[in-house]
N, C-alpha and C. Protein backbone atom coordinates (compact mmCIF):
# COMPACT_ATOMS: atom_id res chain seq x y z
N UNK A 1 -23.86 154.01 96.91
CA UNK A 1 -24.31 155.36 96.69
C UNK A 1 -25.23 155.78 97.82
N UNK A 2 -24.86 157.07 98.31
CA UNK A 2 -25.67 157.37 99.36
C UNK A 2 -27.44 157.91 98.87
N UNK A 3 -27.91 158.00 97.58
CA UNK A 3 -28.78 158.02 97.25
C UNK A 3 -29.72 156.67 97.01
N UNK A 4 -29.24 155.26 96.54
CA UNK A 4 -29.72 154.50 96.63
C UNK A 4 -28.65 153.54 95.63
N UNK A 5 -29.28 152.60 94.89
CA UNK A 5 -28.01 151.77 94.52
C UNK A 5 -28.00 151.40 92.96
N UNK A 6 -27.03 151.41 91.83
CA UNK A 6 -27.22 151.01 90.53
C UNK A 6 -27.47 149.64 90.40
N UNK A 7 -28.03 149.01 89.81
CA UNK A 7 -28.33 147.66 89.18
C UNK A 7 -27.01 147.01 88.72
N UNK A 8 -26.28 146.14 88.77
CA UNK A 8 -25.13 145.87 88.38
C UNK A 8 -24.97 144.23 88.10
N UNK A 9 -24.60 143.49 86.62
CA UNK A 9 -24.52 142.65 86.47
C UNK A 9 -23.47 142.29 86.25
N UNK A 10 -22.40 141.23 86.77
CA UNK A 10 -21.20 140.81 86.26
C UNK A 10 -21.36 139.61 85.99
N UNK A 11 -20.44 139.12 84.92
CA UNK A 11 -20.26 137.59 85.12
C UNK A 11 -19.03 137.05 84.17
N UNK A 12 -18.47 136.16 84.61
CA UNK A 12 -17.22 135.37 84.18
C UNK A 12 -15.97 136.49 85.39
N UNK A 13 -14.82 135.97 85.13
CA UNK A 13 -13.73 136.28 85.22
C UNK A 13 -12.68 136.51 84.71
N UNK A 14 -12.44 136.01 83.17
CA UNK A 14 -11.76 135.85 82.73
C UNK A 14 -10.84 136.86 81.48
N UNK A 15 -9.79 137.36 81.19
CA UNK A 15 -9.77 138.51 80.57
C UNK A 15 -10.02 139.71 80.95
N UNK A 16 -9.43 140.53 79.69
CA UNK A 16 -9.61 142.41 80.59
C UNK A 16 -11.56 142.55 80.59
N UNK A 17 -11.78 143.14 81.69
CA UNK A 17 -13.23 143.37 81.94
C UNK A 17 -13.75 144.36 80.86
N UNK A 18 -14.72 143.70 80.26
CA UNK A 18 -15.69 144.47 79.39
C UNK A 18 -17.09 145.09 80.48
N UNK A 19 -16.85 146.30 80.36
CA UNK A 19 -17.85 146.77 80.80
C UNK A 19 -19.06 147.71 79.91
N UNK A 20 -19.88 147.27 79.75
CA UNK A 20 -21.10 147.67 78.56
C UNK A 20 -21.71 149.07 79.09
N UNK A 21 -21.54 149.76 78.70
CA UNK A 21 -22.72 151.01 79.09
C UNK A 21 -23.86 151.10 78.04
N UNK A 22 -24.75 151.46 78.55
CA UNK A 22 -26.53 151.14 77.48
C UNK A 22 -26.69 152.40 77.13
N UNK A 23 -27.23 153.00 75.86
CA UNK A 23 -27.75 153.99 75.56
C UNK A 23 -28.82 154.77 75.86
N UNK A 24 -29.00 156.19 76.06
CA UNK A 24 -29.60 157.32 76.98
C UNK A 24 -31.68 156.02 76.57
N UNK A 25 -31.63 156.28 77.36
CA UNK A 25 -32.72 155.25 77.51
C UNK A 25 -33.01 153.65 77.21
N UNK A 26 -31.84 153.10 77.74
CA UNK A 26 -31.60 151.68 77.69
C UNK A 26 -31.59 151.19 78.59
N UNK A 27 -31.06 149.91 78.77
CA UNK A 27 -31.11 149.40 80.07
C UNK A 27 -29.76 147.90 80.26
N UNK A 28 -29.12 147.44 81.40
CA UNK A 28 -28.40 146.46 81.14
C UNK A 28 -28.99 145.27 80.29
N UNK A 29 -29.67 144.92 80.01
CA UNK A 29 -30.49 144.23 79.25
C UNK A 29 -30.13 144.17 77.72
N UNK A 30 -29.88 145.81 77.44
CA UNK A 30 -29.99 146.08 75.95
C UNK A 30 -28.34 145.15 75.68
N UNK A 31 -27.33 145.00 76.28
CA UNK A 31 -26.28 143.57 76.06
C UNK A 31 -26.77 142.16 75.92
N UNK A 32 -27.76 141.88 76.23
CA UNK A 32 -27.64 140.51 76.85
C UNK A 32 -27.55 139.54 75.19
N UNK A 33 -27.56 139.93 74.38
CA UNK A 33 -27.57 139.57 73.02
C UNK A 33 -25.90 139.05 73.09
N UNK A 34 -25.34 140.17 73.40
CA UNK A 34 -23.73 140.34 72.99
C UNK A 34 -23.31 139.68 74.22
N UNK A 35 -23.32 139.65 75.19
CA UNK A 35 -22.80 139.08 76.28
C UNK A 35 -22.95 137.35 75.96
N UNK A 36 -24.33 136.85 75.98
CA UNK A 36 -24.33 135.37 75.52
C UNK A 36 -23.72 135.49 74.62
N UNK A 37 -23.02 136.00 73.39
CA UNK A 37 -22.08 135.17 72.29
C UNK A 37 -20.98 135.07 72.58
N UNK A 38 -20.85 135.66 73.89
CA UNK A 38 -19.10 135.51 74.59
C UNK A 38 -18.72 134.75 75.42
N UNK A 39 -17.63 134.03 75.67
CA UNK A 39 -17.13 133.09 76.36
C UNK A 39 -17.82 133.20 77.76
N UNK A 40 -18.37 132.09 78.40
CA UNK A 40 -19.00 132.06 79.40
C UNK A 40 -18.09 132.56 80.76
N UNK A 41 -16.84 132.39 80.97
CA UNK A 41 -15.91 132.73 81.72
C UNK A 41 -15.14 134.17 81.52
N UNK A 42 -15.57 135.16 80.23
CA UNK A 42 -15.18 136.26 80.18
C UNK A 42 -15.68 137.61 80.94
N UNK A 43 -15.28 138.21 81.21
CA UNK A 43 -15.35 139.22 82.63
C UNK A 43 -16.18 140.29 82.12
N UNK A 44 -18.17 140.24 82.60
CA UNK A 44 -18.17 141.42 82.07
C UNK A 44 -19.14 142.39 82.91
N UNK A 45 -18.99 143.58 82.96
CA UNK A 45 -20.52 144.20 83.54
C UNK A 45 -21.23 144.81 82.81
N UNK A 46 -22.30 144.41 83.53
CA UNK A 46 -23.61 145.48 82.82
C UNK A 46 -24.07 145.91 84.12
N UNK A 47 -24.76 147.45 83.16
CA UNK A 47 -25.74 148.02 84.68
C UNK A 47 -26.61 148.92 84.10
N UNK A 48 -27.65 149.33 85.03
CA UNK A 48 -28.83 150.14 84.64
C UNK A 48 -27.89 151.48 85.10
N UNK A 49 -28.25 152.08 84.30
CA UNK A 49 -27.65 153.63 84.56
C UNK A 49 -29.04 154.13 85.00
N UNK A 50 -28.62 155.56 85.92
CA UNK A 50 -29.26 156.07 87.33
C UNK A 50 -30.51 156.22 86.28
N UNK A 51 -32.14 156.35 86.18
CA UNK A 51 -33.19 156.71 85.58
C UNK A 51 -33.60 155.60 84.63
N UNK A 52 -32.60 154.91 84.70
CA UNK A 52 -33.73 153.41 83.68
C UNK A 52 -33.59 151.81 84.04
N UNK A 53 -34.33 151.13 83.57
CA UNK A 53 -34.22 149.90 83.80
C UNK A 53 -34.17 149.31 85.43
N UNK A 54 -33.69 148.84 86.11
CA UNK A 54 -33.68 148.61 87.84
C UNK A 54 -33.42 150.18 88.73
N UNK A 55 -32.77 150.82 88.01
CA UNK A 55 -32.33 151.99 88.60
C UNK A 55 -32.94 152.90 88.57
N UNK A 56 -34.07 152.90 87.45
CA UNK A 56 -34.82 154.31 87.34
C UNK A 56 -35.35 155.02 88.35
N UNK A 57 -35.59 154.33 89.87
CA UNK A 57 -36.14 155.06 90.60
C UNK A 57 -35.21 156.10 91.75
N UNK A 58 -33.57 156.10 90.81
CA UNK A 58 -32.34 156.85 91.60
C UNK A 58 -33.15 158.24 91.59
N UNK A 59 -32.79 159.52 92.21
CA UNK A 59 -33.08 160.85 91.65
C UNK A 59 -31.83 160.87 90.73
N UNK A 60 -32.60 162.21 89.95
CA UNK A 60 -31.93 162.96 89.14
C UNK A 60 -30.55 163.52 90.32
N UNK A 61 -29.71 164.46 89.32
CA UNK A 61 -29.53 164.56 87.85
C UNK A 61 -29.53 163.69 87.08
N UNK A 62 -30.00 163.64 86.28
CA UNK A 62 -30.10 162.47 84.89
C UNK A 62 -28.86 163.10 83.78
N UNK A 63 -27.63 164.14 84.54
CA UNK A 63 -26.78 164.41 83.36
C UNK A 63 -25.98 163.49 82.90
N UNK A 64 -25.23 164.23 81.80
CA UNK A 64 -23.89 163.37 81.43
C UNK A 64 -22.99 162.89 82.77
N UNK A 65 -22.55 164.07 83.16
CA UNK A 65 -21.96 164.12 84.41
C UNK A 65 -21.98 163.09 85.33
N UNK A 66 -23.40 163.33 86.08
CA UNK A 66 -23.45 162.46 86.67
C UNK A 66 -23.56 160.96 86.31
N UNK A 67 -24.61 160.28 85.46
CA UNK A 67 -23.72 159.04 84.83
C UNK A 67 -22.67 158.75 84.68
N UNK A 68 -21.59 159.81 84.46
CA UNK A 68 -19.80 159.79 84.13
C UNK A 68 -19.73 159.40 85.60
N UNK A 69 -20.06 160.11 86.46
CA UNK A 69 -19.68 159.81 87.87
C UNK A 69 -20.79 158.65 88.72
N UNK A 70 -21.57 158.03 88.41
CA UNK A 70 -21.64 156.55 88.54
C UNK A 70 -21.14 155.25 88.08
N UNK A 71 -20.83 155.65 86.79
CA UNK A 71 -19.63 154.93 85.76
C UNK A 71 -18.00 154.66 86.28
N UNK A 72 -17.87 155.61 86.76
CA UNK A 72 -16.23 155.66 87.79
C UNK A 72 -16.82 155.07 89.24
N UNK A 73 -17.37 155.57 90.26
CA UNK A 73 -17.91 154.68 91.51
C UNK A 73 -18.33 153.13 91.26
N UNK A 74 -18.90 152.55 89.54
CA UNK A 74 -19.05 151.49 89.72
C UNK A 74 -17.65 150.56 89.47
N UNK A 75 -17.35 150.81 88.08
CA UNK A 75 -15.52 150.56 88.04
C UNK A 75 -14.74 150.68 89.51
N UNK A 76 -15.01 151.55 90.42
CA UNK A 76 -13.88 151.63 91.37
C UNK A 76 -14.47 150.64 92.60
N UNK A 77 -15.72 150.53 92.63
CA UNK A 77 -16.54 149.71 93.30
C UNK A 77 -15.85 148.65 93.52
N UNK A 78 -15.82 147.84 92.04
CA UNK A 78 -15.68 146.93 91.18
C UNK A 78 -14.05 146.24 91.72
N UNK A 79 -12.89 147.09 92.14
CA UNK A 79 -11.78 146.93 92.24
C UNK A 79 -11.40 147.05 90.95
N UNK A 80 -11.65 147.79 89.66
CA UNK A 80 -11.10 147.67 88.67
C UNK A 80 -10.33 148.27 87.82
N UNK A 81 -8.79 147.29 88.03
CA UNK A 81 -7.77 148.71 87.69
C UNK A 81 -7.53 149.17 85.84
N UNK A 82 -8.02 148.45 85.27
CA UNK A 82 -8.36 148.45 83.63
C UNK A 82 -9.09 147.78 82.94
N UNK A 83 -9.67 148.03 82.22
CA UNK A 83 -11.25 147.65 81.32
C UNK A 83 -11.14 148.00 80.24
N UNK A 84 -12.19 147.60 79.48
CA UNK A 84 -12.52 148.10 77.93
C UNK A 84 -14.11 148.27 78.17
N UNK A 85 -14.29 149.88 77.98
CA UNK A 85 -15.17 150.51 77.68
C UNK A 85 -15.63 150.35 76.53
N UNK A 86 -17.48 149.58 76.86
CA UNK A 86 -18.27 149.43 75.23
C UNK A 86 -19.49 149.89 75.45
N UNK A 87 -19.94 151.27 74.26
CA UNK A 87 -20.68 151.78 74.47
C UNK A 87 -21.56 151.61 72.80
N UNK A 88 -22.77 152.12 73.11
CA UNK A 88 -23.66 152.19 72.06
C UNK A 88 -24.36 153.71 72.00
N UNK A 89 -24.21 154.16 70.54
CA UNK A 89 -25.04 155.25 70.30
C UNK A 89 -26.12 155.24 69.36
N UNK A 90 -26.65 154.29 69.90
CA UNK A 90 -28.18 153.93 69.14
C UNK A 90 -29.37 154.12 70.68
């Protein structure tokens, strides 16, 4: 990102990539519960979305939008041609 860079955690390889998105004031962190109960070799990311956790110091916009469009740059980043999107609305 030409503004500065998201926080991004992957780990394993294995299986379709689970990628976790954290809730409007969360952080990659708020997984780490769910990630350790999963196969150590299963494929997953986490990341601080732009305004919290490692990333908070991105600028705004802090919209939907734009999160939607750090969410696609990190997936495409990523090389990733299909995933399973897991989100939380807590």
């Amino acid at each position: 990102m030409a503004d500065g860079s998201i926080e991004v955690r992957r780990r394993g390889r294995c299986g379709p990539t689970l990628v976790f998105v954290h809730y409007w004031g969360g952080s990659a962190g708020t997984w780490d519960a769910v990630v350790e109960r999963l196969p150590a070799d299963r494929d997953t990311v986490r990341f601080d979305q732009r305004g919290w956790g490692a990333s908070r110091a991105l600028p705004g916009p802090h919209r939907l939008d734009q999160l939607a469009d750090d969410l696609i740059d990190i997936v495409k980043g990523l090389g990733l041609d299909t995933f399973v999107l897991v989100g939380s609305a807590i």
